[in-house]
Protein backbone atom coordinates (compact mmCIF):
# COMPACT_ATOMS: atom_id res chain seq x y z
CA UNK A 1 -22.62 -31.63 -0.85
CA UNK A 2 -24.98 -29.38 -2.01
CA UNK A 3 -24.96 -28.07 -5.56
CA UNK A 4 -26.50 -25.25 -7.10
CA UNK A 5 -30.05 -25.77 -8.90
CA UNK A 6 -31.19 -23.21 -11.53
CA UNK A 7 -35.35 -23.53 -11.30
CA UNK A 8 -36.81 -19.71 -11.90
CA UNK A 9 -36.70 -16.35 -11.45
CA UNK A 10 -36.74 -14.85 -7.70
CA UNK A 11 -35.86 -12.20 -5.40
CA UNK A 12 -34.48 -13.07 -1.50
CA UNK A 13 -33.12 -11.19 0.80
CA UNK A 14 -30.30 -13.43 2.91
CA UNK A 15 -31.28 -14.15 6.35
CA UNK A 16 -29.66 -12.47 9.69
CA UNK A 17 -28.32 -9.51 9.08
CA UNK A 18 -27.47 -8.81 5.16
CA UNK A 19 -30.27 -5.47 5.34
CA UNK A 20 -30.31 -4.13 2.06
CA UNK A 21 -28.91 -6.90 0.47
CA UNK A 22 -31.06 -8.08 -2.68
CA UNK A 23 -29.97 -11.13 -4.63
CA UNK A 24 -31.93 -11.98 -8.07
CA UNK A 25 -31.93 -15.76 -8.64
CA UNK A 26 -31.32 -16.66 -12.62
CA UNK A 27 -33.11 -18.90 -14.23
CA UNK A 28 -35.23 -17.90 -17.52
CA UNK A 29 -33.17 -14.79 -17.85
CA UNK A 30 -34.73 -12.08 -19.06
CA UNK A 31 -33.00 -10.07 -21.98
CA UNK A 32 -32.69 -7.03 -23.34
CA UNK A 33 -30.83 -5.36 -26.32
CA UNK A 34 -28.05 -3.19 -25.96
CA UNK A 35 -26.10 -1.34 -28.29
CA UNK A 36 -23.93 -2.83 -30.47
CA UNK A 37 -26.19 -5.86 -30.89
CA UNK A 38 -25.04 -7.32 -27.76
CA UNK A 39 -27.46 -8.12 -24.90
CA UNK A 40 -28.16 -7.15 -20.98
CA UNK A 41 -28.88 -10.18 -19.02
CA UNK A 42 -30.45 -8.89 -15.74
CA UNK A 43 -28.37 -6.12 -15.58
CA UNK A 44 -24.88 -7.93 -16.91
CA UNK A 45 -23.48 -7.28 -20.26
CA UNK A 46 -22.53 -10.63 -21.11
CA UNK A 47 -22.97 -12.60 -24.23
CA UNK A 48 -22.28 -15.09 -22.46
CA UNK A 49 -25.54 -14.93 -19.92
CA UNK A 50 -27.24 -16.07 -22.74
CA UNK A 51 -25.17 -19.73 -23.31
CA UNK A 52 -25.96 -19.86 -19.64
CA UNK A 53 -29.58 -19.73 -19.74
CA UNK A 54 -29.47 -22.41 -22.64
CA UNK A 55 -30.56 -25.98 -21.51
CA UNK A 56 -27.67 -27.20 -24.18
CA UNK A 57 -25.46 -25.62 -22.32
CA UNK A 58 -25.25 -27.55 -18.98
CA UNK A 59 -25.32 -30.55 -21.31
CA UNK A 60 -22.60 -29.33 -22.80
CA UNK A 61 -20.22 -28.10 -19.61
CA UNK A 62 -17.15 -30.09 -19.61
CA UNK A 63 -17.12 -33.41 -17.98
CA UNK A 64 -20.71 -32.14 -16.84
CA UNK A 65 -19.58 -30.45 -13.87
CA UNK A 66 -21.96 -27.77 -12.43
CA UNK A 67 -20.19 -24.01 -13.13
CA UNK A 68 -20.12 -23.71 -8.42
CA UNK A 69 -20.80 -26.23 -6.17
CA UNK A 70 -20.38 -25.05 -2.37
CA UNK A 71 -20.79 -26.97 1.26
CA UNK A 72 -22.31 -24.87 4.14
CA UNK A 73 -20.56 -26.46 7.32
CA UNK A 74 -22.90 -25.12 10.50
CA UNK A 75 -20.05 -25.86 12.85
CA UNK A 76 -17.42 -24.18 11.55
CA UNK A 77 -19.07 -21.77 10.61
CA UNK A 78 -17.58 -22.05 6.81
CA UNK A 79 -18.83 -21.99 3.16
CA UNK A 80 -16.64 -23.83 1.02
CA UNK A 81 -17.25 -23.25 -2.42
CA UNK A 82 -15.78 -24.80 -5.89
CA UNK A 83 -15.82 -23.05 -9.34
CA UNK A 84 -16.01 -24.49 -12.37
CA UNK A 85 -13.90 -24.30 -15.84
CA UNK A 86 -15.65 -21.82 -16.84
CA UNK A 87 -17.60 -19.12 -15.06
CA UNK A 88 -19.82 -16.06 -15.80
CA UNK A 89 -21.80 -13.48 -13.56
CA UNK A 90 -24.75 -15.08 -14.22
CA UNK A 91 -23.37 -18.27 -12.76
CA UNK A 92 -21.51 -16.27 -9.30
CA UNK A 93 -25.25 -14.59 -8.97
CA UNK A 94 -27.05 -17.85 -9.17
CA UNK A 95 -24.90 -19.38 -6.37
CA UNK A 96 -25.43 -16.48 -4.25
CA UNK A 97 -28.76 -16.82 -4.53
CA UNK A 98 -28.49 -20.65 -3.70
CA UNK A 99 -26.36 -20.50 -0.61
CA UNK A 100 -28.83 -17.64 1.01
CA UNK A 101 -31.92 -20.07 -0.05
CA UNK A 102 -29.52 -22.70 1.94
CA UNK A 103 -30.94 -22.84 5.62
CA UNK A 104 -27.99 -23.15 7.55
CA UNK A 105 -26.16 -20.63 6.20
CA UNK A 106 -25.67 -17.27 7.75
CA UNK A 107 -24.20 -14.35 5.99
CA UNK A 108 -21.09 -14.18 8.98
CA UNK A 109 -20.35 -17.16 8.12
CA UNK A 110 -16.38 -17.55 6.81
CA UNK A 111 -16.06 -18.24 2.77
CA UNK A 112 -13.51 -20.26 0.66
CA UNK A 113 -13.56 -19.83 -3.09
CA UNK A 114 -11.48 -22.42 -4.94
CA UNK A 115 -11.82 -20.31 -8.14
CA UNK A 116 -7.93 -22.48 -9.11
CA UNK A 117 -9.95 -24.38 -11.73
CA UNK A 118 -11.50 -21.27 -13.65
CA UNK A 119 -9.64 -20.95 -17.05
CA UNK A 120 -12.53 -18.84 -18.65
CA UNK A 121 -13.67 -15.27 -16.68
CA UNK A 122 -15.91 -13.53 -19.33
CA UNK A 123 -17.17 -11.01 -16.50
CA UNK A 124 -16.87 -7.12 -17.59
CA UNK A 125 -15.72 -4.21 -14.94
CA UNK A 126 -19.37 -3.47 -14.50
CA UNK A 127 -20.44 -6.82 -14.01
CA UNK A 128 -17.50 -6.99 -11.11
CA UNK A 129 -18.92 -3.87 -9.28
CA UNK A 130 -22.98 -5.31 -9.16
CA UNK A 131 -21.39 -8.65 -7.98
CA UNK A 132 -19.32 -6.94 -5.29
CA UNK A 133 -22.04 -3.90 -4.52
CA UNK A 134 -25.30 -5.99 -4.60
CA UNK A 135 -25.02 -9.81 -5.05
CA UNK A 136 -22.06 -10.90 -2.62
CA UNK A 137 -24.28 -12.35 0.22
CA UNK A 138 -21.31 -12.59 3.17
CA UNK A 139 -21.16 -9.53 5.62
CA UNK A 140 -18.15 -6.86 5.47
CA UNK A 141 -16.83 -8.94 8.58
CA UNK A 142 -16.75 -12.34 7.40
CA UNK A 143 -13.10 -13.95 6.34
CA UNK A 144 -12.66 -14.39 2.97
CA UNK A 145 -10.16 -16.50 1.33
CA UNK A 146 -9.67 -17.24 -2.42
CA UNK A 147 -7.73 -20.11 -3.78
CA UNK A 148 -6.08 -18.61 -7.09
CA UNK A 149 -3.07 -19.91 -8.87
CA UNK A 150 -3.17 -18.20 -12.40
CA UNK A 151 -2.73 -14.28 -12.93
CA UNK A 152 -6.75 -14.50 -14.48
CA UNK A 153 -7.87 -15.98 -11.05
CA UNK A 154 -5.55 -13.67 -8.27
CA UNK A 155 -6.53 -10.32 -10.72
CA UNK A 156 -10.69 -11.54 -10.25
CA UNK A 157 -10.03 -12.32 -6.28
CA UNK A 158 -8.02 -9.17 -5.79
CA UNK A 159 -10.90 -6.94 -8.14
CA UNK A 160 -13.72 -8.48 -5.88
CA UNK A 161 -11.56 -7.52 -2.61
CA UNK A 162 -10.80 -4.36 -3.71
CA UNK A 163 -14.64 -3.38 -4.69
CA UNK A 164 -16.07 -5.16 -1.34
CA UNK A 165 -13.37 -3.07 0.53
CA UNK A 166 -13.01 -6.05 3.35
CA UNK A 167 -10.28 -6.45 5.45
CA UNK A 168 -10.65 -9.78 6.14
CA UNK A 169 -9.93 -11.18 3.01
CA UNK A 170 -6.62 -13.33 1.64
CA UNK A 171 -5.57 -14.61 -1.30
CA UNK A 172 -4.33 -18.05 -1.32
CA UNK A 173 -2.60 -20.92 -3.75
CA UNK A 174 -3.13 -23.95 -1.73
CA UNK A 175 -6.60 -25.06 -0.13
CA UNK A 176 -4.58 -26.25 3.20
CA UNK A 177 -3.05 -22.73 3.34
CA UNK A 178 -7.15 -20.66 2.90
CA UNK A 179 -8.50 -23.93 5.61
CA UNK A 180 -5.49 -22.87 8.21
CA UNK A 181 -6.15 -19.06 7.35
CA UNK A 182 -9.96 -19.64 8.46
CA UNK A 183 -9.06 -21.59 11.77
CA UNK A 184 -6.90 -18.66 13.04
């Protein structure tokens, strides 16, 4: 399994295809302020970008459990991705990033999001529209399944379909019923 590593600040473009398609890696974040004392972190309005970029805390992170760990399966064609507890924009940019730094993935490659273990969304309607408009790094004709069991989790999957405008994209409660989606 491969797992997400947070090492600097970069810009890549995904391989094969994804024209136009600029993701910004997150590492040392930089900040600016906003009104209202909060603070932009590369574009998100977050307070929470800023626990992220922290080295306490990943030490901190329940049962220290990286926020998105994901498997890029070559033969199937597949990304299989698992969210964490808890997980910001900053964190769904940063994997992005990883999987088109990964070199065997391909952005027409099929995705499954477990998001079912995300309790904690802090991600604003902005935030939703630059992860859908400039950071998702699958084409507009890749399958797309989410695994969602709570209201927070089915409202996020069905915001993110709804702003990538794909057809190809299900909502799901089981993992076995997202896998047999992808095979058909």
């Amino acid at each position: 399994m491969v797992q997400g590593q947070h090492v600097g600040w970069s810009s890549a473009r995904c391989p094969s295809g994804q024209t136009g398609t600029e993701v910004k890696f997150l590492g040392k974040l930089p900040m600016s302020q906003s009104r209202e004392g909060t603070r932009n972190v590369d574009g998100f309005a977050q307070e929470q970008a800023l626990e992220f970029s922290s080295p306490s805390r990943s030490a901190v992170r329940e049962e220290n459990q990286p926020p998105v760990r994901f498997v890029v399966d070559p033969k199937r064609r597949l990304v299989i991705a698992s969210f964490g507890q808890r997980l910001t924009a900053a964190e769904i940019q940063s994997y992005a990033q990883n999987l088109c730094n990964h070199p065997k993935f391909d952005p027409s490659f099929s995705e499954i999001a477990d998001i079912s273990n995300v309790k904690e969304l802090p991600i604003e309607g902005p935030d939703f529209l630059k992860l859908a408009d400039r950071i998702d790094p699958f084409s507009l004709e890749s399958k797309r399944a989410f695994v969602a069991q709570t209201s927070l989790q089915k409202h996020a999957a069905r915001i993110h379909k709804i702003l990538r405008g794909q057809r190809n994209f299900r909502i799901f409660e089981k993992l076995e019923e997202a896998e047999c989606w992808i095979r058909s």
